[in-house]
Protein backbone atom coordinates (compact mmCIF):
# COMPACT_ATOMS: atom_id res chain seq x y z
CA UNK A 1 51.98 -203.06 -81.46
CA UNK A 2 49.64 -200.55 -83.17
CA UNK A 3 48.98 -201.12 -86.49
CA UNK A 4 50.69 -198.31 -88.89
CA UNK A 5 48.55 -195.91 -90.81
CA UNK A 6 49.74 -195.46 -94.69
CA UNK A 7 49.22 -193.13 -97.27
CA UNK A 8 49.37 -193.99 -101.17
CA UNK A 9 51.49 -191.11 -102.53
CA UNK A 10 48.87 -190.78 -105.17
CA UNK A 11 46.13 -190.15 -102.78
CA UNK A 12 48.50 -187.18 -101.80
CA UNK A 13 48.37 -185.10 -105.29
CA UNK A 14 51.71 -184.33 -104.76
CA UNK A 15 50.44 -181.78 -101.71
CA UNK A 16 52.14 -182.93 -98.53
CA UNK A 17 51.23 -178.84 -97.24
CA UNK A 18 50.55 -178.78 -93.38
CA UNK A 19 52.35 -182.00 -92.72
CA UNK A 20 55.79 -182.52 -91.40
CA UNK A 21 57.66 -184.65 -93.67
CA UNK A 22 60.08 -186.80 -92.51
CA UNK A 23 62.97 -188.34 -94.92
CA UNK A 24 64.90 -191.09 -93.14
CA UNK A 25 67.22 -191.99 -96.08
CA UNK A 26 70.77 -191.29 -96.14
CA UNK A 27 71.97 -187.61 -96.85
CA UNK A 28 73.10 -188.76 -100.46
CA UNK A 29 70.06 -190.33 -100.95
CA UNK A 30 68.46 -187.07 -99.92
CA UNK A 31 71.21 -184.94 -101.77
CA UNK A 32 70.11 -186.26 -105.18
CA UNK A 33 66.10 -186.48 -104.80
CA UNK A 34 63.75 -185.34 -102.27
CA UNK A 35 60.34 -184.15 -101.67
CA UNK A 36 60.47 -180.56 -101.05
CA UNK A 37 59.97 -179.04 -97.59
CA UNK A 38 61.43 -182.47 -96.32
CA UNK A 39 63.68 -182.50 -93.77
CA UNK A 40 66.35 -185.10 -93.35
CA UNK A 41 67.25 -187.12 -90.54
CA UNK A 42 68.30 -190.26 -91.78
CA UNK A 43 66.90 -193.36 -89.83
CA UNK A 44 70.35 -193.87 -87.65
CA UNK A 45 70.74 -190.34 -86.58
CA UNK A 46 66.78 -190.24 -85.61
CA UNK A 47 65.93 -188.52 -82.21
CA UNK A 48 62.15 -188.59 -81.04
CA UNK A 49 63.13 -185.75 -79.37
CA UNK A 50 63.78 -183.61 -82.50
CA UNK A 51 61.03 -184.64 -84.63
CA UNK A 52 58.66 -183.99 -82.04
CA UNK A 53 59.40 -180.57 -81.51
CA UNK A 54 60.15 -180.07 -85.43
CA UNK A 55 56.71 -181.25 -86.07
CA UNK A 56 54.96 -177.74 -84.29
CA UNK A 57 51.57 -179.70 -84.13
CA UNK A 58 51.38 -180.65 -87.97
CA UNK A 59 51.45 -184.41 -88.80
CA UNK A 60 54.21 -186.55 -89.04
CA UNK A 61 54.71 -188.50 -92.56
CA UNK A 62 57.68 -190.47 -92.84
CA UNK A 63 58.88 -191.37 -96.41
CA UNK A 64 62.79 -193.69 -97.44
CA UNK A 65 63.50 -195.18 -100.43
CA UNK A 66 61.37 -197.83 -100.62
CA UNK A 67 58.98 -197.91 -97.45
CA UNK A 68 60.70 -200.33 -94.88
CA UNK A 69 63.09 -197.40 -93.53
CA UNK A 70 59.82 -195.47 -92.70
CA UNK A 71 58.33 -198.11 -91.36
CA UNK A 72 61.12 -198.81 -88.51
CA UNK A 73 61.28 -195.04 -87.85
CA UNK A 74 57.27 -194.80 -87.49
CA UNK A 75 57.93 -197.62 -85.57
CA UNK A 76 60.04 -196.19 -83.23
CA UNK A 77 57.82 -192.71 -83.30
CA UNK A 78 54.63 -194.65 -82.19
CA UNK A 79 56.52 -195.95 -79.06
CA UNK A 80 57.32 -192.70 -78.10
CA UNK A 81 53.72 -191.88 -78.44
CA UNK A 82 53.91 -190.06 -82.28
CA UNK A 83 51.13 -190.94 -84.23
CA UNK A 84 53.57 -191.36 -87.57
CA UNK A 85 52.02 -191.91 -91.14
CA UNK A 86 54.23 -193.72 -93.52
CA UNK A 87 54.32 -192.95 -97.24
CA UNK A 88 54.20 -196.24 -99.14
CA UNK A 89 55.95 -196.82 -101.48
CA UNK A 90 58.86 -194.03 -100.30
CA UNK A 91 60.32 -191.95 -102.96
CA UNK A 92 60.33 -194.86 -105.53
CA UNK A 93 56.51 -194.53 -106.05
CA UNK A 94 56.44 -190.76 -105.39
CA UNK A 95 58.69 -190.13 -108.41
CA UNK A 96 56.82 -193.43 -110.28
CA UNK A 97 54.05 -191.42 -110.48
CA UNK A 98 55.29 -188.49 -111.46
CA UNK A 99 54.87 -186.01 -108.55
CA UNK A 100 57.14 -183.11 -108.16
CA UNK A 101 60.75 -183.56 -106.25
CA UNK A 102 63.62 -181.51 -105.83
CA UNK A 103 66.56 -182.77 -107.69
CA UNK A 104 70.58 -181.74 -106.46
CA UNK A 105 73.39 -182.29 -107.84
CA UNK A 106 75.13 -186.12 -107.58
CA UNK A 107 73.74 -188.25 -104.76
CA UNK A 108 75.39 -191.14 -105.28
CA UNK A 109 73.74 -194.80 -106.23
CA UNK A 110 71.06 -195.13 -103.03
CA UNK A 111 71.37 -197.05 -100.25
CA UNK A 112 69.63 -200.09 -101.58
CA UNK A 113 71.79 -200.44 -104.90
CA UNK A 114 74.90 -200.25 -103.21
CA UNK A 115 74.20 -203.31 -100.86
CA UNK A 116 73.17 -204.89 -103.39
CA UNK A 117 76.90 -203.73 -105.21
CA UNK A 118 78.32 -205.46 -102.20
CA UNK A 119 76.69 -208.66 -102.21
CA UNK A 120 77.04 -209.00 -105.74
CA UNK A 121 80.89 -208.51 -105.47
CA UNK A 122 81.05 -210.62 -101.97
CA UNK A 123 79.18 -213.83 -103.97
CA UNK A 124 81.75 -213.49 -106.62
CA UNK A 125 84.60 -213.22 -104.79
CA UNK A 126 83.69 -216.06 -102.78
CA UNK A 127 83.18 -218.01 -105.85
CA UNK A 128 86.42 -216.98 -107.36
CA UNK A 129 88.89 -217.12 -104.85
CA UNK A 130 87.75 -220.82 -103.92
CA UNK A 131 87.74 -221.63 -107.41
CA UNK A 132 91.44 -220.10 -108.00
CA UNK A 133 92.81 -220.30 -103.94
CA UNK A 134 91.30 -222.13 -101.42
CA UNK A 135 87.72 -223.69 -101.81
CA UNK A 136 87.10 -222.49 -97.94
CA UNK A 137 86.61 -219.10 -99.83
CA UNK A 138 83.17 -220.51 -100.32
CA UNK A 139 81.98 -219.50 -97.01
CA UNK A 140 82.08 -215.51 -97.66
CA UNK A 141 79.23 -216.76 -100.60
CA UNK A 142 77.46 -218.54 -98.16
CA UNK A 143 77.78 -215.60 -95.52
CA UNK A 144 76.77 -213.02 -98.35
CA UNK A 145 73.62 -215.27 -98.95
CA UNK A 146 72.34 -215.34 -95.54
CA UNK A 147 72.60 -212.15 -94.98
CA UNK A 148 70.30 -211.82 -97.99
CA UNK A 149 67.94 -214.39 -96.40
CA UNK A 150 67.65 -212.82 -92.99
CA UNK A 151 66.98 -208.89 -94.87
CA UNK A 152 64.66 -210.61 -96.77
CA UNK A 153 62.59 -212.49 -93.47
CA UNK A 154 62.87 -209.90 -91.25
CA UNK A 155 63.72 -206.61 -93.17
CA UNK A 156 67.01 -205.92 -90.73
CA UNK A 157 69.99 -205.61 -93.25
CA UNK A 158 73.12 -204.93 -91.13
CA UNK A 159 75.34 -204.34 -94.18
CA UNK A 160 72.66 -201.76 -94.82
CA UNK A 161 73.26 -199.85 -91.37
CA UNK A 162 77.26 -200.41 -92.11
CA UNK A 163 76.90 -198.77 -95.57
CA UNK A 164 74.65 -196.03 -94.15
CA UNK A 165 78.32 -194.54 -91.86
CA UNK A 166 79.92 -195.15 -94.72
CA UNK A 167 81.72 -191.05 -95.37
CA UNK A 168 80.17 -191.03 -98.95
CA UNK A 169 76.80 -191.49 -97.86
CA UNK A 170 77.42 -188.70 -94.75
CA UNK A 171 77.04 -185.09 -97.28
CA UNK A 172 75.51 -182.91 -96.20
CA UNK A 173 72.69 -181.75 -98.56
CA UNK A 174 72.29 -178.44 -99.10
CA UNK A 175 68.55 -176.89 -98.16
CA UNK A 176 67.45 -179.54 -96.17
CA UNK A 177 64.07 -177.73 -95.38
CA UNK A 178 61.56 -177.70 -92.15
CA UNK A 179 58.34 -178.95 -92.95
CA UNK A 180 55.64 -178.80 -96.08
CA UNK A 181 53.86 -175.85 -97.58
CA UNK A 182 50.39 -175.09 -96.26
CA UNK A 183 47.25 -176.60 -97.08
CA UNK A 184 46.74 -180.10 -97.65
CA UNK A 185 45.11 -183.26 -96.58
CA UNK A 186 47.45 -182.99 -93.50
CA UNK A 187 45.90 -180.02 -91.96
């Protein structure tokens, strides 16, 4: 596997002109934050296809949340024969340091916070109802914290995917753009 080229969004002066910007987050995700001129196709929905006729020669720079959602889809660009930079850090150190996004309206918790929602509420129901009902209630605990483990080992999170479908996470956002501004490092 080729190794992955990444850009520090500080390096990028908030100036992602001439580059096609890819956001693979979920559309509520996108809805309530985004980098403009990035266009959303979140990571389950992406087609090789698409972004390589979307991209019009420019390069490709794939941002998430966090960085590991990029990663799979830059991933999956390379092997189609995309060279596909990621953004590290993803929107969390884009808006850290302080460079211009486009705010809408709502958005929802993102994707990450709402897993981890789940698997708060899964460990203590678990521990409840085999406190109060049956102590073989222990095992959804137990399932809730492997699940944790393997995310954590391999960066796969399944409930992650499942949450992704789920209808409040599939809004459309309004203005979901084509591509950067001109006239940047990505020229």
């Amino acid at each position: 596997m080729k190794l992955m080229k990444t850009m520090q969004s500080g390096q990028l002066s908030g100036d992602l002109g001439g580059c096609y910007l890819l956001d693979v987050r979920t559309p509520g995700e996108y809805a309530g934050v985004h980098i403009e001129g990035a266009e959303l196709m979140p990571l389950g929905e992406m087609e090789v296809e698409r972004v390589k006729g979307a991209m019009g020669g420019r390069r490709c720079v794939v941002v998430c949340q966090s960085g590991m959602r990029a990663r799979k889809a830059a991933e999956q660009l390379e092997a189609a024969g995309v060279e596909a930079v990621v953004l590290e850090g993803g929107m969390a150190a884009w808006e850290q340091k302080g460079l211009p996004v486009v705010r809408g309206e709502g958005g929802g918790l993102p994707l990450q916070r709402q897993v981890f929602l789940v698997i708060g509420a899964m460990v203590l129901a678990g521990v409840g109802m085999s406190w109060w009902v049956d102590p073989r209630w222990l095992g959804l605990s137990v399932f809730a914290g492997c699940g944790l483990i393997v995310a954590g080992a391999t960066g796969f999170c399944g409930l992650a995917l499942v949450m992704a479908k789920m209808p409040w996470n599939r809004v459309k956002p309004a203005g979901a753009g084509a591509g950067c501004a001109s006239g940047s490092c990505c020229s």
